[in-house]
N, C-alpha and C. Protein backbone atom coordinates (compact mmCIF):
# COMPACT_ATOMS: atom_id res chain seq x y z
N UNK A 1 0.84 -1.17 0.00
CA UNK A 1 0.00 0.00 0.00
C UNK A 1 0.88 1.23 0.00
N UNK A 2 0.06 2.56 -0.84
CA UNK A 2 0.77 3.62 -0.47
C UNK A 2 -0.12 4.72 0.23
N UNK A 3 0.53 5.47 0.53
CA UNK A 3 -0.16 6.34 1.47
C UNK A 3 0.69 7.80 1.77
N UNK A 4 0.32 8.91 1.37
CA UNK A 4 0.84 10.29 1.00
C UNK A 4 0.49 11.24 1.98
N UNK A 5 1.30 12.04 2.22
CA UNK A 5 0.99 13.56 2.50
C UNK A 5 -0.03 14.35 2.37
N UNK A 6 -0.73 15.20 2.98
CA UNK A 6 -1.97 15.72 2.25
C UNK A 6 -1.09 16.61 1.50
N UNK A 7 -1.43 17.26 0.20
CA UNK A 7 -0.95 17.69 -0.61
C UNK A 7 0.55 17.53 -0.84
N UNK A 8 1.02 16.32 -0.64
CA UNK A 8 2.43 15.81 -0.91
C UNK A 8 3.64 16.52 -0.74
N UNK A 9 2.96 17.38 0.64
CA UNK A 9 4.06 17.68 1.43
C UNK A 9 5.42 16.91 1.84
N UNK A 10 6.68 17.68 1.67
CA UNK A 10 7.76 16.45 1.98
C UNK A 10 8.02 16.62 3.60
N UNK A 11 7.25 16.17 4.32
CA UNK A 11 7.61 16.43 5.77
C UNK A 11 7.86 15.28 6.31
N UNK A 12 8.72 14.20 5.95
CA UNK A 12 8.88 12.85 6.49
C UNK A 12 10.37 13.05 6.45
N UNK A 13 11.02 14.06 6.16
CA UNK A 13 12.45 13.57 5.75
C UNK A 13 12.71 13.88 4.48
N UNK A 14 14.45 14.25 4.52
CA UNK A 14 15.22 14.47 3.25
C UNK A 14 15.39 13.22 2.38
N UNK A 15 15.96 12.96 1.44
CA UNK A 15 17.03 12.06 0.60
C UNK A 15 18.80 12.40 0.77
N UNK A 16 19.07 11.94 1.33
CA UNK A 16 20.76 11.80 1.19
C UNK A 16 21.22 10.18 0.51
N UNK A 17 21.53 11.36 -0.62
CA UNK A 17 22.07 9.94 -1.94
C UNK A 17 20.52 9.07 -2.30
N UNK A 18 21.05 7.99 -1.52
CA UNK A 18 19.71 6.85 -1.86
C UNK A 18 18.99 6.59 -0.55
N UNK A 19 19.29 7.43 0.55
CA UNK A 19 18.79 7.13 1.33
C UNK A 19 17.96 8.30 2.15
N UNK A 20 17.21 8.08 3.01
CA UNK A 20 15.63 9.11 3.67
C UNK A 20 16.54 8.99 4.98
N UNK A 21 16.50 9.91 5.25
CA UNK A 21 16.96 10.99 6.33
C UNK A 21 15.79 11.03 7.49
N UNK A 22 15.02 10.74 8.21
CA UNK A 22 13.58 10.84 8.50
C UNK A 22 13.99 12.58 9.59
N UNK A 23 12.54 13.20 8.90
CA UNK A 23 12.40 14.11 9.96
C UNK A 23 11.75 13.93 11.55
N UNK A 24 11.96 14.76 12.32
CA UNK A 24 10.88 14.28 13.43
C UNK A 24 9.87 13.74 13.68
N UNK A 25 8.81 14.10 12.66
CA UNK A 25 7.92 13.75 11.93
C UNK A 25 7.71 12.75 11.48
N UNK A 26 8.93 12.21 10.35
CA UNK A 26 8.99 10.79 9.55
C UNK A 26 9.17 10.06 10.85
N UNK A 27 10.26 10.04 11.88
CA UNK A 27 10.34 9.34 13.45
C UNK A 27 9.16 8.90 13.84
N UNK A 28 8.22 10.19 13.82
CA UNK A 28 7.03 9.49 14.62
C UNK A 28 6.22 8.93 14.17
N UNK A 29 6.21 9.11 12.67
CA UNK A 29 5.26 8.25 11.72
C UNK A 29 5.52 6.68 11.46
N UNK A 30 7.03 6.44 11.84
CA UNK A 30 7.90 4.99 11.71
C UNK A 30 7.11 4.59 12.97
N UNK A 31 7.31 5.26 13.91
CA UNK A 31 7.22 4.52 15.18
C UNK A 31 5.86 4.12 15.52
N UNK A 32 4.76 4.84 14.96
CA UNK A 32 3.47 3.98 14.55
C UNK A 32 3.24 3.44 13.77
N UNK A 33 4.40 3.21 12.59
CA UNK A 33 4.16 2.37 11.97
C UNK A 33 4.50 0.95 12.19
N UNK A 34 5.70 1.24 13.44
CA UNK A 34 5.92 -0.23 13.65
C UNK A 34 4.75 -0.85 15.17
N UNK A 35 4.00 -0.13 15.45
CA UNK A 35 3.39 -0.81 16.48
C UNK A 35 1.86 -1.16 16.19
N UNK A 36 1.81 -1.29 14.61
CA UNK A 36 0.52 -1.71 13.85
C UNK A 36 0.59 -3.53 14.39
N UNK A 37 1.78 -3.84 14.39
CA UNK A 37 1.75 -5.33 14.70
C UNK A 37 1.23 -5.69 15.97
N UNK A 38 1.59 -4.74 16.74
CA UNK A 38 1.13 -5.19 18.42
C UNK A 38 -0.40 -4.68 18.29
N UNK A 39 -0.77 -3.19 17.92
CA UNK A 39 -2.11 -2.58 17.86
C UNK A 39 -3.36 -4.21 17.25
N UNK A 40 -2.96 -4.81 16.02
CA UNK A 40 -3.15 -5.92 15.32
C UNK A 40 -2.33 -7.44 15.30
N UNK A 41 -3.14 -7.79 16.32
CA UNK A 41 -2.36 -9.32 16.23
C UNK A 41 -2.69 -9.72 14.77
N UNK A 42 -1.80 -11.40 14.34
CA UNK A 42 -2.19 -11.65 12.73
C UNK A 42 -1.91 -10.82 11.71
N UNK A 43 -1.60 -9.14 12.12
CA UNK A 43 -0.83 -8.46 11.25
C UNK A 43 1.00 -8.35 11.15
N UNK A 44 1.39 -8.32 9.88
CA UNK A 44 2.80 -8.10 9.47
C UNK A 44 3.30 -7.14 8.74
N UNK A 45 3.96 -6.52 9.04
CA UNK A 45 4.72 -5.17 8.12
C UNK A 45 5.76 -6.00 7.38
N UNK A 46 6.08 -6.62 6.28
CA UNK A 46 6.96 -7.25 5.28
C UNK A 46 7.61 -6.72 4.85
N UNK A 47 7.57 -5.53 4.51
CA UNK A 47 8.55 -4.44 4.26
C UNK A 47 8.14 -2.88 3.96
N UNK A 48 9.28 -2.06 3.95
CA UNK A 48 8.21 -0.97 4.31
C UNK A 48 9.54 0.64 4.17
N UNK A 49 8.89 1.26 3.26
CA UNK A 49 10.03 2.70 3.22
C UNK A 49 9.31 3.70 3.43
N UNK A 50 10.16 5.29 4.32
CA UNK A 50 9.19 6.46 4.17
C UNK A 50 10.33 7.33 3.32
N UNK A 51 9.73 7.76 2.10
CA UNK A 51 10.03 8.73 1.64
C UNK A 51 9.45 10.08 2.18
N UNK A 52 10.20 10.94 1.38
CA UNK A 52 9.63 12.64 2.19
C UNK A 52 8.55 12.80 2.27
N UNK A 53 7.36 12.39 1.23
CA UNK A 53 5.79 12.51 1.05
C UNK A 53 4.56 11.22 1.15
N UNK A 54 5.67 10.53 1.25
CA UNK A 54 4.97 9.44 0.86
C UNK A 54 5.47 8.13 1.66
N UNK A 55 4.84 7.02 2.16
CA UNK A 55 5.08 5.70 2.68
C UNK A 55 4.18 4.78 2.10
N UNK A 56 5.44 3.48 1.65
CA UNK A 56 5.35 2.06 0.77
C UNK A 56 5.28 1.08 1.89
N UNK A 57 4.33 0.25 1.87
CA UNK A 57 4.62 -0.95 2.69
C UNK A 57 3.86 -2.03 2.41
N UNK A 58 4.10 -3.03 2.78
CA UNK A 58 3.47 -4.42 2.39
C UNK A 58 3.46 -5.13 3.59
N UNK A 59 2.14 -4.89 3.76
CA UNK A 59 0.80 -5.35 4.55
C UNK A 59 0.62 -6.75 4.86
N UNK A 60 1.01 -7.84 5.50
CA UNK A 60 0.20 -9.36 5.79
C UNK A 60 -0.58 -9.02 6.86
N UNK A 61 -1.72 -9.61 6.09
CA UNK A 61 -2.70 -9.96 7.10
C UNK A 61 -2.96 -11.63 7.15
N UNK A 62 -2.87 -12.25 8.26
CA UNK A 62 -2.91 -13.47 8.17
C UNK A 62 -4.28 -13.69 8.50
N UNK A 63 -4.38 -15.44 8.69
CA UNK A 63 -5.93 -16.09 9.02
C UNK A 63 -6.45 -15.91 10.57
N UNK A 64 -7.57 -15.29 10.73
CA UNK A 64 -8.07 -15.30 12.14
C UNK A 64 -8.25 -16.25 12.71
N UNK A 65 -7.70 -17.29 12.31
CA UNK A 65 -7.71 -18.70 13.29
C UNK A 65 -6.85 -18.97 14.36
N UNK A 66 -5.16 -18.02 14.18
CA UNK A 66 -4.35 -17.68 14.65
C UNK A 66 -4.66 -16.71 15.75
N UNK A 67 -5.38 -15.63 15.40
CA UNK A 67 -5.47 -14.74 16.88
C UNK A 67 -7.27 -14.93 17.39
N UNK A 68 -8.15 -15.71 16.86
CA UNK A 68 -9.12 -15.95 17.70
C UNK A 68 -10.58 -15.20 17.35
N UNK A 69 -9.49 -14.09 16.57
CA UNK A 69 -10.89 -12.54 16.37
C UNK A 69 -10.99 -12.47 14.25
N UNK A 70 -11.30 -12.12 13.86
CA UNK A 70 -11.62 -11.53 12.82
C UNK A 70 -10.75 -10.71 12.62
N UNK A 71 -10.27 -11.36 11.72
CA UNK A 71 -8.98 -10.67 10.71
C UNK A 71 -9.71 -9.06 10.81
N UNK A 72 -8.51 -8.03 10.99
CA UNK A 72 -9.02 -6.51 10.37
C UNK A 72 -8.47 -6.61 8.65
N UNK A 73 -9.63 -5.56 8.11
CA UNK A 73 -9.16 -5.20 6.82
C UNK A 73 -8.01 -4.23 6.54
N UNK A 74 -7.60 -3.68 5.46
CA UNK A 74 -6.80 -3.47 5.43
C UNK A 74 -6.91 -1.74 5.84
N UNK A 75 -8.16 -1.29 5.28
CA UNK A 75 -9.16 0.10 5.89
C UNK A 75 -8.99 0.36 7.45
N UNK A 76 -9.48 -1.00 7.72
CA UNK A 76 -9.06 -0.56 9.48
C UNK A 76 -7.76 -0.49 9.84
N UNK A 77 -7.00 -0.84 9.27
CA UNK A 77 -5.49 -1.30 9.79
C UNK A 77 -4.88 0.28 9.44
N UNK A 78 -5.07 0.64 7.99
CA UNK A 78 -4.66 2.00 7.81
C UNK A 78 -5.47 3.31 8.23
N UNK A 79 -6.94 2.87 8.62
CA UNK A 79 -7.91 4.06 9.42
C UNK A 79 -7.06 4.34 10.83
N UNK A 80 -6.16 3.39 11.41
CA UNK A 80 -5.99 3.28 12.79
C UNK A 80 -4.56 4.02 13.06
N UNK A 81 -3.99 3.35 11.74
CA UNK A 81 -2.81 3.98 11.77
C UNK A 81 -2.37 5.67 11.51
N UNK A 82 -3.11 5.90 10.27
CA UNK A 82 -3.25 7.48 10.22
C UNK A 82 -3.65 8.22 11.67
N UNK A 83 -4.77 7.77 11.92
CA UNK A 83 -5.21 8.54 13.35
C UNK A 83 -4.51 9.01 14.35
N UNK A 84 -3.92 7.48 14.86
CA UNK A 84 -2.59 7.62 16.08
C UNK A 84 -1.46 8.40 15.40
N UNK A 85 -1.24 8.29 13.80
CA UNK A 85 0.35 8.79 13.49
C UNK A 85 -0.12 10.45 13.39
N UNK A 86 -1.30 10.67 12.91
CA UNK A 86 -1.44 11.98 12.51
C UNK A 86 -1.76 12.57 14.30
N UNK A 87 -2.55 11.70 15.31
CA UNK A 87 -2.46 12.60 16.63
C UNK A 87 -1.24 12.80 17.07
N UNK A 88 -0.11 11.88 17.14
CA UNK A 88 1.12 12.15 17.88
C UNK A 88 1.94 13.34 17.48
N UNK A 89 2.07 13.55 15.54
CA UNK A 89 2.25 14.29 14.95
C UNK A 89 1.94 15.45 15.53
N UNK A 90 0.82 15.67 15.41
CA UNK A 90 0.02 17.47 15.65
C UNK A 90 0.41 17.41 17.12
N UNK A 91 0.74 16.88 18.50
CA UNK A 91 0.64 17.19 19.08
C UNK A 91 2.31 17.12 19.50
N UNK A 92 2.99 16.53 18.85
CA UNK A 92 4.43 16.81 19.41
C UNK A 92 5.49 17.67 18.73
N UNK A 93 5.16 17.67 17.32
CA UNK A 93 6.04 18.85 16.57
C UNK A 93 4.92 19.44 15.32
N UNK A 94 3.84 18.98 14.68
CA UNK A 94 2.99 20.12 13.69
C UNK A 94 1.79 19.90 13.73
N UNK A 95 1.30 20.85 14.33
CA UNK A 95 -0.22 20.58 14.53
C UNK A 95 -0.97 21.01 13.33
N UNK A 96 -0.39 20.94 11.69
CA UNK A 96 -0.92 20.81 10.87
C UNK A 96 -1.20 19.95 10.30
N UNK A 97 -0.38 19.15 10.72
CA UNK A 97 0.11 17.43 9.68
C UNK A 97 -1.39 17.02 9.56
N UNK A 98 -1.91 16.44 8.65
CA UNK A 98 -2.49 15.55 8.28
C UNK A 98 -2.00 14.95 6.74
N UNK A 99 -2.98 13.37 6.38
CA UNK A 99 -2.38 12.49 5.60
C UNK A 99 -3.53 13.15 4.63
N UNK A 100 -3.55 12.64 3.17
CA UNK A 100 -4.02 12.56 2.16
C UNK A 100 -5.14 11.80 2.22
N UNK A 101 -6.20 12.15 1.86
CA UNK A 101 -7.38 11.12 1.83
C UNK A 101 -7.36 9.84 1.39
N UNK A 102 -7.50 8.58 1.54
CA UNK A 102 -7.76 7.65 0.85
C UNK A 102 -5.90 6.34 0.72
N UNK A 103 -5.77 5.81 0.21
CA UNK A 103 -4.73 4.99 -0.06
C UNK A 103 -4.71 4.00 -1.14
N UNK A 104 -3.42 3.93 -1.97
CA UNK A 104 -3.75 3.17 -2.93
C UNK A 104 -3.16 1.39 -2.38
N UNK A 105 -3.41 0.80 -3.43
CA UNK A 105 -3.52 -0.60 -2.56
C UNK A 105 -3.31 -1.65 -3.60
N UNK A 106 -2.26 -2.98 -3.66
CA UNK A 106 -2.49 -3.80 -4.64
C UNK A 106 -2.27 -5.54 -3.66
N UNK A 107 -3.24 -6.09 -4.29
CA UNK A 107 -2.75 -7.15 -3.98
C UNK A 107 -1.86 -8.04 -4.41
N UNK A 108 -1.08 -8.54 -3.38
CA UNK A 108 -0.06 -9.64 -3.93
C UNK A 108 -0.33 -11.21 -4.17
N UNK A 109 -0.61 -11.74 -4.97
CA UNK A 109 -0.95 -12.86 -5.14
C UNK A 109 -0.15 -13.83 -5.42
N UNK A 110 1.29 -13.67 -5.74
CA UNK A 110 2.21 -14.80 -5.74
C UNK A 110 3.85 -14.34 -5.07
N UNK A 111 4.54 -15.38 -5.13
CA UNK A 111 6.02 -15.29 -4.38
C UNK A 111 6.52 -14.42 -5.68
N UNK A 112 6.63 -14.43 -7.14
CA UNK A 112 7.25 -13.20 -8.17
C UNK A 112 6.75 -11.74 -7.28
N UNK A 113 5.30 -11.76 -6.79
CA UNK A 113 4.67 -10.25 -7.18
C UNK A 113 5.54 -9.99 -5.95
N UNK A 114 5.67 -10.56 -4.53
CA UNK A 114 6.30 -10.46 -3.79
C UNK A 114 7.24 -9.51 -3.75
N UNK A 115 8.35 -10.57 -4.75
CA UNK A 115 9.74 -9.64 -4.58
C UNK A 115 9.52 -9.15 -5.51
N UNK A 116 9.00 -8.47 -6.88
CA UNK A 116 9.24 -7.40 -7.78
C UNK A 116 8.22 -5.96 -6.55
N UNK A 117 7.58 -6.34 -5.31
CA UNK A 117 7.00 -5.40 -4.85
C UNK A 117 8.10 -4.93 -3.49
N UNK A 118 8.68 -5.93 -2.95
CA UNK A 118 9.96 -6.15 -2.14
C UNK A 118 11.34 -5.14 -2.28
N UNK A 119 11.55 -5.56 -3.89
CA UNK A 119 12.44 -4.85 -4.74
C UNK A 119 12.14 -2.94 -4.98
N UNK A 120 10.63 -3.02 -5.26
CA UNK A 120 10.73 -1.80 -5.47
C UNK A 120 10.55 -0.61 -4.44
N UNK A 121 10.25 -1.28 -3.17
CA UNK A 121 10.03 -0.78 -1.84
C UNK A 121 11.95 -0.03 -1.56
N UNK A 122 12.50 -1.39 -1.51
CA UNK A 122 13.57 -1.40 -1.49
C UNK A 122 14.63 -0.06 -2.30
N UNK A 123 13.95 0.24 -3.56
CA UNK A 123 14.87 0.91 -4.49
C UNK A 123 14.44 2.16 -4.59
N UNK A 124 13.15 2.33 -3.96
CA UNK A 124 12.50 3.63 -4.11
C UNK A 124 13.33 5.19 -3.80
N UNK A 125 14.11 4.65 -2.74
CA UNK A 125 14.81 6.13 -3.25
C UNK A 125 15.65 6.65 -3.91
N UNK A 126 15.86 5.50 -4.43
CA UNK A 126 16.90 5.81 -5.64
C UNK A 126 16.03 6.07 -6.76
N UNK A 127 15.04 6.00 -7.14
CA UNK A 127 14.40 6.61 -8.00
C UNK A 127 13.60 8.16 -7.55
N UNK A 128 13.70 8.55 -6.54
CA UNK A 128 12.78 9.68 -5.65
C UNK A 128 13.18 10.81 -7.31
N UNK A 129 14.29 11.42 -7.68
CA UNK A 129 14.37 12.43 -8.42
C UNK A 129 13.73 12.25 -9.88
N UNK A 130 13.74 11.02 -10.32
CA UNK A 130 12.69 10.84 -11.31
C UNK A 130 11.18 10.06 -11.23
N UNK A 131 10.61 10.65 -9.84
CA UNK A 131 9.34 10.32 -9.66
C UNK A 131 8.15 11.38 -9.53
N UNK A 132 7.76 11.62 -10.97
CA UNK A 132 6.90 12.61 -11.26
C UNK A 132 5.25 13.03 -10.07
N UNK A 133 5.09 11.74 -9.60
CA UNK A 133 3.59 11.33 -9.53
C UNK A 133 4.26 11.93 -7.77
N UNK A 134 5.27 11.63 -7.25
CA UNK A 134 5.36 11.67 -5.81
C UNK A 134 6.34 13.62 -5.49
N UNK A 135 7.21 13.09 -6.50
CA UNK A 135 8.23 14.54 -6.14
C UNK A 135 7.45 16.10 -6.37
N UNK A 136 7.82 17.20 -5.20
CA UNK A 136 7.47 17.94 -5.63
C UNK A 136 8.65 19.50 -6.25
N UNK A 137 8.18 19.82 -7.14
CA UNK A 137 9.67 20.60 -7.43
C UNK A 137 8.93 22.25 -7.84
């Protein structure tokens, strides 16, 4: 899944070379991003980058047979996450921050889509200066 800036603000952090720099901001947005697993039992973060405007990650949701309850979708998983990342945000360094409406989303259906989605998580900032749809100049 991806998930943007409201108006693709770069407030997550620089690029140095190939790599994201995280701002205070990007910090606190990581740090709810990594406690989606505990917030969601049966959930997995597989991999996962924040660029300046924007954050890539790949989502498992496993079978609710494992934690007992009904799998969350993927809506709730990212309704929950924006909320907590965008309250901690406004209340510890910009009480403007909010995310972009909505999220785009693909499913993975085999071990190829995997790693060509793995790979590009992975390479994304090395492409950040020729990425029309995300960069803003």
């Amino acid at each position: 899944m991806t998930i943007c800036i409201e108006h693709r603000a770069c407030l997550l952090g620089d690029l140095d070379l190939d790599t994201v720099e995280l701002s205070a901001t990007g910090q606190l947005v990581s740090g709810e991003l990594q406690r989606i697993e505990e917030r969601f039992p049966g959930v997995a973060i597989d991999a996962v980058v924040i660029m300046p405007n924007h954050l890539h990650a790949i989502i498992a949701i496993t079978d609710s047979e494992t934690t007992g309850n009904a799998a969350p979708t993927l809506g709730e998983i990212l309704r929950a996450f924006k909320a907590a990342s965008a309250r901690v945000v406004r209340r510890d360094c910009d009480p403007g921050f909010g995310w972009q409406r909505n999220y785009f989303e693909r499913v993975i259906r085999d071990d190829r889509e995997l790693r060509v989605f793995r790979d590009y998580i992975e390479t994304n900032p090395a492409r950040w200066a020729t990425d029309d749809l995300f960069t803003t100049r």
